[in-house]
N, C-alpha and C. Protein backbone atom coordinates (compact mmCIF):
# COMPACT_ATOMS: atom_id res chain seq x y z
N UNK A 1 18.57 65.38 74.45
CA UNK A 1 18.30 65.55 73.03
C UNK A 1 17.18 64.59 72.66
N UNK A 2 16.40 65.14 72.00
CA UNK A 2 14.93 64.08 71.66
C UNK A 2 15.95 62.76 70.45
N UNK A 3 14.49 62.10 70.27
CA UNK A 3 14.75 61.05 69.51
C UNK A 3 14.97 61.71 67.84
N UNK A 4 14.12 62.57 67.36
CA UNK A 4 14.43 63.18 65.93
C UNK A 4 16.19 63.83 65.85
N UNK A 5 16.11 64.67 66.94
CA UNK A 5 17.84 64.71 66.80
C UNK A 5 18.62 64.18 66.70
N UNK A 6 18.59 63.16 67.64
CA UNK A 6 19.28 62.19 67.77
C UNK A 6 19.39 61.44 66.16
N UNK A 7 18.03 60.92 65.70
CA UNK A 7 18.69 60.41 64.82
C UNK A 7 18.62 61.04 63.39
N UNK A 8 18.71 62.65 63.63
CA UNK A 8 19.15 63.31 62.38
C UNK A 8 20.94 63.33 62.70
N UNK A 9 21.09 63.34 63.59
CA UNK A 9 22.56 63.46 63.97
C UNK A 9 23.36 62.23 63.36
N UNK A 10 22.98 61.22 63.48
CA UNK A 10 23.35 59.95 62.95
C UNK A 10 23.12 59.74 61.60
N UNK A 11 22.06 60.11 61.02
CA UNK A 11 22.25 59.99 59.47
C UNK A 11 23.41 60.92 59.11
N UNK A 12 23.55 62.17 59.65
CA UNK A 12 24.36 63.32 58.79
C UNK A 12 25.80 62.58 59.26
N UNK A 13 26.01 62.19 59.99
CA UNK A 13 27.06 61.55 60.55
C UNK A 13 27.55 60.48 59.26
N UNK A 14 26.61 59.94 59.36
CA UNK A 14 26.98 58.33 58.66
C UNK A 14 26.82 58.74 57.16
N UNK A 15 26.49 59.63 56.87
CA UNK A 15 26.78 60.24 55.11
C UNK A 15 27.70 60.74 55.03
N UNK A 16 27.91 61.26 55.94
CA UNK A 16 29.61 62.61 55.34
C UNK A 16 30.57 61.63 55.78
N UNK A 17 30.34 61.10 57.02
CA UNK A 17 31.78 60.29 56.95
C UNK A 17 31.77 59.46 55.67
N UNK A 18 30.51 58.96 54.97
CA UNK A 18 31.09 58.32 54.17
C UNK A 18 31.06 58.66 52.56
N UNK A 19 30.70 59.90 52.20
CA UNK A 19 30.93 60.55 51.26
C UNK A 19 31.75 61.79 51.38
N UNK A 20 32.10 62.13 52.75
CA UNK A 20 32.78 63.35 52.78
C UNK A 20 34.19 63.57 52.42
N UNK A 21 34.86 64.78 52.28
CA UNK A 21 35.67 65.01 52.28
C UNK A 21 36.31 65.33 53.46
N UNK A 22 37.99 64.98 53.51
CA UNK A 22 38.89 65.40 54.85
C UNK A 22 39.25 66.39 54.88
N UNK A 23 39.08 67.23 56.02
CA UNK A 23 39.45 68.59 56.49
C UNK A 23 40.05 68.51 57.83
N UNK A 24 40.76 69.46 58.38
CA UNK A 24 40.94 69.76 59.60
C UNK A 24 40.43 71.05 59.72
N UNK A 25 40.42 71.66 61.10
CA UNK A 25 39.74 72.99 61.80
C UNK A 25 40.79 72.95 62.34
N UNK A 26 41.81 74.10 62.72
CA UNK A 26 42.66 74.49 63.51
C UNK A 26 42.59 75.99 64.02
N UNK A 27 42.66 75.23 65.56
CA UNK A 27 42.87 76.49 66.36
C UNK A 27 43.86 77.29 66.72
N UNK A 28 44.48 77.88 66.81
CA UNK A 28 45.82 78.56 67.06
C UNK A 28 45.67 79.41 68.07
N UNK A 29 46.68 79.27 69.16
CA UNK A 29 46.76 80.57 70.41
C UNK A 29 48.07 80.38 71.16
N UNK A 30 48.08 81.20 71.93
CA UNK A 30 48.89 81.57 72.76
C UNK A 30 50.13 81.96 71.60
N UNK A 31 49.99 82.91 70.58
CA UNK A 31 51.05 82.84 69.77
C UNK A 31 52.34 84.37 70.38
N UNK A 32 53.55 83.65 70.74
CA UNK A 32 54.48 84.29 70.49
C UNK A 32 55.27 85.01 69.36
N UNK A 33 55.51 86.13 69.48
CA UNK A 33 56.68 86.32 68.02
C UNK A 33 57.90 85.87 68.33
N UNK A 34 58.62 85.12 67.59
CA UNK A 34 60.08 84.70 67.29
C UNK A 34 61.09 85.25 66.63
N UNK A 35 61.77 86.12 66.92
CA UNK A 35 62.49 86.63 65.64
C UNK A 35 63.57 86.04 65.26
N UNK A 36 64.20 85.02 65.59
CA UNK A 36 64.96 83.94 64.83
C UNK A 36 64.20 83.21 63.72
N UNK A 37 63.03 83.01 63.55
CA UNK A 37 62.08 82.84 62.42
C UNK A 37 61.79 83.96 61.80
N UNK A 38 61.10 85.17 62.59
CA UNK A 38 60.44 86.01 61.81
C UNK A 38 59.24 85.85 61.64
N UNK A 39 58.72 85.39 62.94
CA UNK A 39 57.09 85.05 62.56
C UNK A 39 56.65 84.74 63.80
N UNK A 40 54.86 84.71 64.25
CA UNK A 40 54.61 84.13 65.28
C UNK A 40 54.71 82.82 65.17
N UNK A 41 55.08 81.67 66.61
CA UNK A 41 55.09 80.76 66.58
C UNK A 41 53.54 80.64 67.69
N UNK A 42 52.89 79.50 67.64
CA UNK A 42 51.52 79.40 68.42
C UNK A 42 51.78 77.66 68.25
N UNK A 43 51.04 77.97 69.72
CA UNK A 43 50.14 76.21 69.97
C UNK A 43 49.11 75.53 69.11
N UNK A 44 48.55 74.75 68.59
CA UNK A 44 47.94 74.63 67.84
C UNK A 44 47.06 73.68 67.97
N UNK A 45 46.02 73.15 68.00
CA UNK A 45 45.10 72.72 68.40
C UNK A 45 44.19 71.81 66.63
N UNK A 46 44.36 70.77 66.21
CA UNK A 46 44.12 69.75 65.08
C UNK A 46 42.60 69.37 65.60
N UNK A 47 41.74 69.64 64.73
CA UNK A 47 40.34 69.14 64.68
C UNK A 47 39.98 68.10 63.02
N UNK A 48 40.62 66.89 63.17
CA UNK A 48 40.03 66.79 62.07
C UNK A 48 39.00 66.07 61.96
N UNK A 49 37.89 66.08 60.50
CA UNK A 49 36.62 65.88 60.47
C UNK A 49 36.03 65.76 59.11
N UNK A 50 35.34 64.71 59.19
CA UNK A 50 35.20 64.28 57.49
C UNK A 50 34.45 65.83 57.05
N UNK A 51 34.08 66.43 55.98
CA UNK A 51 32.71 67.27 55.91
C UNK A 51 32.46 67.46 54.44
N UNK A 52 31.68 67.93 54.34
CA UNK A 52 30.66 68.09 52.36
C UNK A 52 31.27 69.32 52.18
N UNK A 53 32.12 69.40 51.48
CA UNK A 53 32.46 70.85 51.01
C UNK A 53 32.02 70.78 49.48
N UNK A 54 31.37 72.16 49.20
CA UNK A 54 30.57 72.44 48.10
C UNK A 54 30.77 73.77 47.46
N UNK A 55 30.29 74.03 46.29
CA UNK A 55 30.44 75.72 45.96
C UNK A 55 29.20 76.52 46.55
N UNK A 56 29.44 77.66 46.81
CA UNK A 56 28.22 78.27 46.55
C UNK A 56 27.49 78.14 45.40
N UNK A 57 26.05 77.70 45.43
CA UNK A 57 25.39 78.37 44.47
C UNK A 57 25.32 79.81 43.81
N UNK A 58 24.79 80.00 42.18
CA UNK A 58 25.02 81.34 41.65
C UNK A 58 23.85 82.34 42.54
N UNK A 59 22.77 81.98 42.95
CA UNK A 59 22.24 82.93 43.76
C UNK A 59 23.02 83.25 44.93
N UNK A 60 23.47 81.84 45.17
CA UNK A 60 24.29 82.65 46.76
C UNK A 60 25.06 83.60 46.90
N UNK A 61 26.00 83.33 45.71
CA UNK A 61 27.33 84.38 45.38
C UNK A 61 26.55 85.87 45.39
N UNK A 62 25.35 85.87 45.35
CA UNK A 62 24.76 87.25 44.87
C UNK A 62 24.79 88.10 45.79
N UNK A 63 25.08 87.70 47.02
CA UNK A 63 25.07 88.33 48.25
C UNK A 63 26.37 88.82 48.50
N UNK A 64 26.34 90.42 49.36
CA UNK A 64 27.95 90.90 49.02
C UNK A 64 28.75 89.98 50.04
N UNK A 65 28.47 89.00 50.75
CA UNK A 65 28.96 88.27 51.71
C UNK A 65 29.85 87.47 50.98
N UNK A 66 29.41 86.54 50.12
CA UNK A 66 30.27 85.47 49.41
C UNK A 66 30.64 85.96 48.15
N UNK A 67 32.24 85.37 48.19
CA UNK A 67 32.99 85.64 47.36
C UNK A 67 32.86 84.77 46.27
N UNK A 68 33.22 85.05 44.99
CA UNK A 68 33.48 83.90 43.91
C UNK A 68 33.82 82.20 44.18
N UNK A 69 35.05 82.48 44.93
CA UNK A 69 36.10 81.24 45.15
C UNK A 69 35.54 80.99 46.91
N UNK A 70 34.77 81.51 47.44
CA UNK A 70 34.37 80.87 48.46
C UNK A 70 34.08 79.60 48.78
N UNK A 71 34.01 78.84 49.69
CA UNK A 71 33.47 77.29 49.86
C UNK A 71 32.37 76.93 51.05
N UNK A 72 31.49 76.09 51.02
CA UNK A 72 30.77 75.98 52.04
C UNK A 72 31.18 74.49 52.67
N UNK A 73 31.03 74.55 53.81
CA UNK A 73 31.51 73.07 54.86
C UNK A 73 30.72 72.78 55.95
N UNK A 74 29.96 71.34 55.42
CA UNK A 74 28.91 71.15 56.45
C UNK A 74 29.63 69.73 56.98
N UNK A 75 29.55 70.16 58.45
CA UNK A 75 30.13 69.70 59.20
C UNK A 75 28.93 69.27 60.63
N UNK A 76 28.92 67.65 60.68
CA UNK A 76 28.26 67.07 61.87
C UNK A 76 28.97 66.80 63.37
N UNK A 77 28.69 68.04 64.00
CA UNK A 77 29.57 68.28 65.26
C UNK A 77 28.90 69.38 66.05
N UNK A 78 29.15 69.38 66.78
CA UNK A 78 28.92 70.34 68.00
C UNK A 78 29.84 71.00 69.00
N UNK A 79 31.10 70.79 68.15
CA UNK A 79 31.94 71.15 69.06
C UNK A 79 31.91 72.94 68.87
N UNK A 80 32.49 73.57 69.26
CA UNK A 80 32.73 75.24 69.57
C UNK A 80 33.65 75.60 68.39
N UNK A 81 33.25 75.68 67.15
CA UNK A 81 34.21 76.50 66.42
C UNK A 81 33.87 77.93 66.58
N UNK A 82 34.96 78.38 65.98
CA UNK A 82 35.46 79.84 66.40
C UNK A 82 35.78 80.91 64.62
N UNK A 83 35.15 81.91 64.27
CA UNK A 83 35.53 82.40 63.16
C UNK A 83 37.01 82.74 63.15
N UNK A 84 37.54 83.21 64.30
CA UNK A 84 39.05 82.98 64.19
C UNK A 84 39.67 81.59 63.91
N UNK A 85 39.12 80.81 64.10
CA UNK A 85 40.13 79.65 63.22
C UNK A 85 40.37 79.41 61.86
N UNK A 86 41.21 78.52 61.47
CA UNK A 86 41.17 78.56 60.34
C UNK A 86 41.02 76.91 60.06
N UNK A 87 40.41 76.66 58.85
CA UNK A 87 40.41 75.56 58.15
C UNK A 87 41.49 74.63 56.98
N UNK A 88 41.93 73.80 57.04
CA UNK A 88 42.44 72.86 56.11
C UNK A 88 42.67 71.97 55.34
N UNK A 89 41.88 72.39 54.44
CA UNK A 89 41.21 71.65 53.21
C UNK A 89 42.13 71.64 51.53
N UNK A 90 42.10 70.60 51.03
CA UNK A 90 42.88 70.54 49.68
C UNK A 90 43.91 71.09 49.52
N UNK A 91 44.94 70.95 50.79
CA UNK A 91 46.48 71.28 50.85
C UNK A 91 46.80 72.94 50.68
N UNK A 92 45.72 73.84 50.97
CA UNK A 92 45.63 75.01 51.41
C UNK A 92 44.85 75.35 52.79
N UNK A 93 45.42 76.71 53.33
CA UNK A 93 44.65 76.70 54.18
C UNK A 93 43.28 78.35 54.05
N UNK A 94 42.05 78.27 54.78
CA UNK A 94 41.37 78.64 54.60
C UNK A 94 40.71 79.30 55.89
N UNK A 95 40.38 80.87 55.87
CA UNK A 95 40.06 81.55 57.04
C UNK A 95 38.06 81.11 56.61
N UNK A 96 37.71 80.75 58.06
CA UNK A 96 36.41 80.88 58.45
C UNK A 96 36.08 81.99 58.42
N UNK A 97 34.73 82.32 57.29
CA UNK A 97 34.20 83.74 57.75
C UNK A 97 32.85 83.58 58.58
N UNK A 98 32.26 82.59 58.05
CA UNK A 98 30.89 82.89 58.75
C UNK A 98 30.49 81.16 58.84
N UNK A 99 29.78 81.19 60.12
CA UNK A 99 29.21 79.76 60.73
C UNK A 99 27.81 79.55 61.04
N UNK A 100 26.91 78.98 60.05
CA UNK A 100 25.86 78.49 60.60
C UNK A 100 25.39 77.54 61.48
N UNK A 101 24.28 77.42 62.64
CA UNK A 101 24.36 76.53 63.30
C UNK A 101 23.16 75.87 63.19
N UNK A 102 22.91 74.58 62.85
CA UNK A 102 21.63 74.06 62.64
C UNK A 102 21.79 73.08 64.31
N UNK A 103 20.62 73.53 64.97
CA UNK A 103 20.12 73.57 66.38
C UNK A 103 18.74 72.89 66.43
N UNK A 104 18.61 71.55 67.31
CA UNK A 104 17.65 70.93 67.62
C UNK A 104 17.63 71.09 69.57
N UNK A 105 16.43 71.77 70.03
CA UNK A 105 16.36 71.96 71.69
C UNK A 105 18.01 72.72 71.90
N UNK A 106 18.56 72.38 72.47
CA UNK A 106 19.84 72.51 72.96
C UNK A 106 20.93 72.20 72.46
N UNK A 107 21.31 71.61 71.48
CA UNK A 107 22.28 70.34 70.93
C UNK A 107 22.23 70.78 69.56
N UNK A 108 23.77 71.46 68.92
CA UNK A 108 23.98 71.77 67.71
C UNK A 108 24.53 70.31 67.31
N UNK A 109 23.83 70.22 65.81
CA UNK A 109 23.72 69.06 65.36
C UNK A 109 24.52 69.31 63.78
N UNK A 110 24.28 70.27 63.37
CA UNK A 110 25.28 70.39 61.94
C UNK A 110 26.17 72.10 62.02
N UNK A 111 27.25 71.99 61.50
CA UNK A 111 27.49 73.49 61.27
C UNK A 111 28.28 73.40 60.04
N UNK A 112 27.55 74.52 59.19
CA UNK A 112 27.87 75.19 58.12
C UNK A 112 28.72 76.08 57.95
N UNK A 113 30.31 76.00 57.36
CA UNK A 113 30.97 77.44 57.39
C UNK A 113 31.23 77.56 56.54
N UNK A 114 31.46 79.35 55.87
CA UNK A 114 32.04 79.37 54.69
C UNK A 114 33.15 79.64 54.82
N UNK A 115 34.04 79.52 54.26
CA UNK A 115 35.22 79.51 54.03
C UNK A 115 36.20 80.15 52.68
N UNK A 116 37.50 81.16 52.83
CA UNK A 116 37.99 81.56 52.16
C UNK A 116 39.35 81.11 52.47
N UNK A 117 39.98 80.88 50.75
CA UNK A 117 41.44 80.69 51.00
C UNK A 117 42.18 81.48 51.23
N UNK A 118 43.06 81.14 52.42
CA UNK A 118 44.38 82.15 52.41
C UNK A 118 45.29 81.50 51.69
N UNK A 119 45.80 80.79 51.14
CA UNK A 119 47.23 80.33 50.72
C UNK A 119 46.97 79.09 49.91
């Protein structure tokens, strides 16, 4: 990773952790159904991670993509999220619809998701 990545990576780092908000990313798999519950039970996999969650802007909403109550979450990581996961933010949880990846050479350096509440 060059030197500009590198230290765009570190500013975005060192702002959100310290203005950000707490979220987790959770992965879920290998899910069984239980019918003594009545539900699948799954493994679950805890990502948590400071990040800037924001509204859409009114132009953004204009697009049939984003919803009203949608949220955006910029997040300094590179790890492999997945639109099947889901997010957990402000004591609800929230399906990933769509993930931007801001990319320097090789090395994702921020990702953007939007996000809708389920619950």
């Amino acid at each position: 990773m060059g030197a500009f990545a590198t230290r765009f990576q570190k500013l975005a780092k060192k702002l959100i952790g310290k203005y950000g908000d707490n979220i987790v990313v959770v992965h879920r798999y290998d899910c069984v159904y239980s019918p003594s519950l009545g539900e699948d039970v799954c493994t679950e996999d805890l990502y948590p991670y400071k990040g800037q969650v924001t509204n859409y802007t009114t132009a953004e909403m204009a697009s049939d993509n984003v919803s009203v109550d949608d949220l955006k979450v910029i997040i300094p990581t590179e790890a492999l999220i997945n639109k099947e996961w889901e997010l957990q933010y402000d004591g609800k949880i929230w399906s990933i619809i769509d993930i931007i990846k801001v990319r320097t050479q090789d090395k994702t350096v921020i990702q953007t998701l939007q996000i809708r509440v389920l619950t």
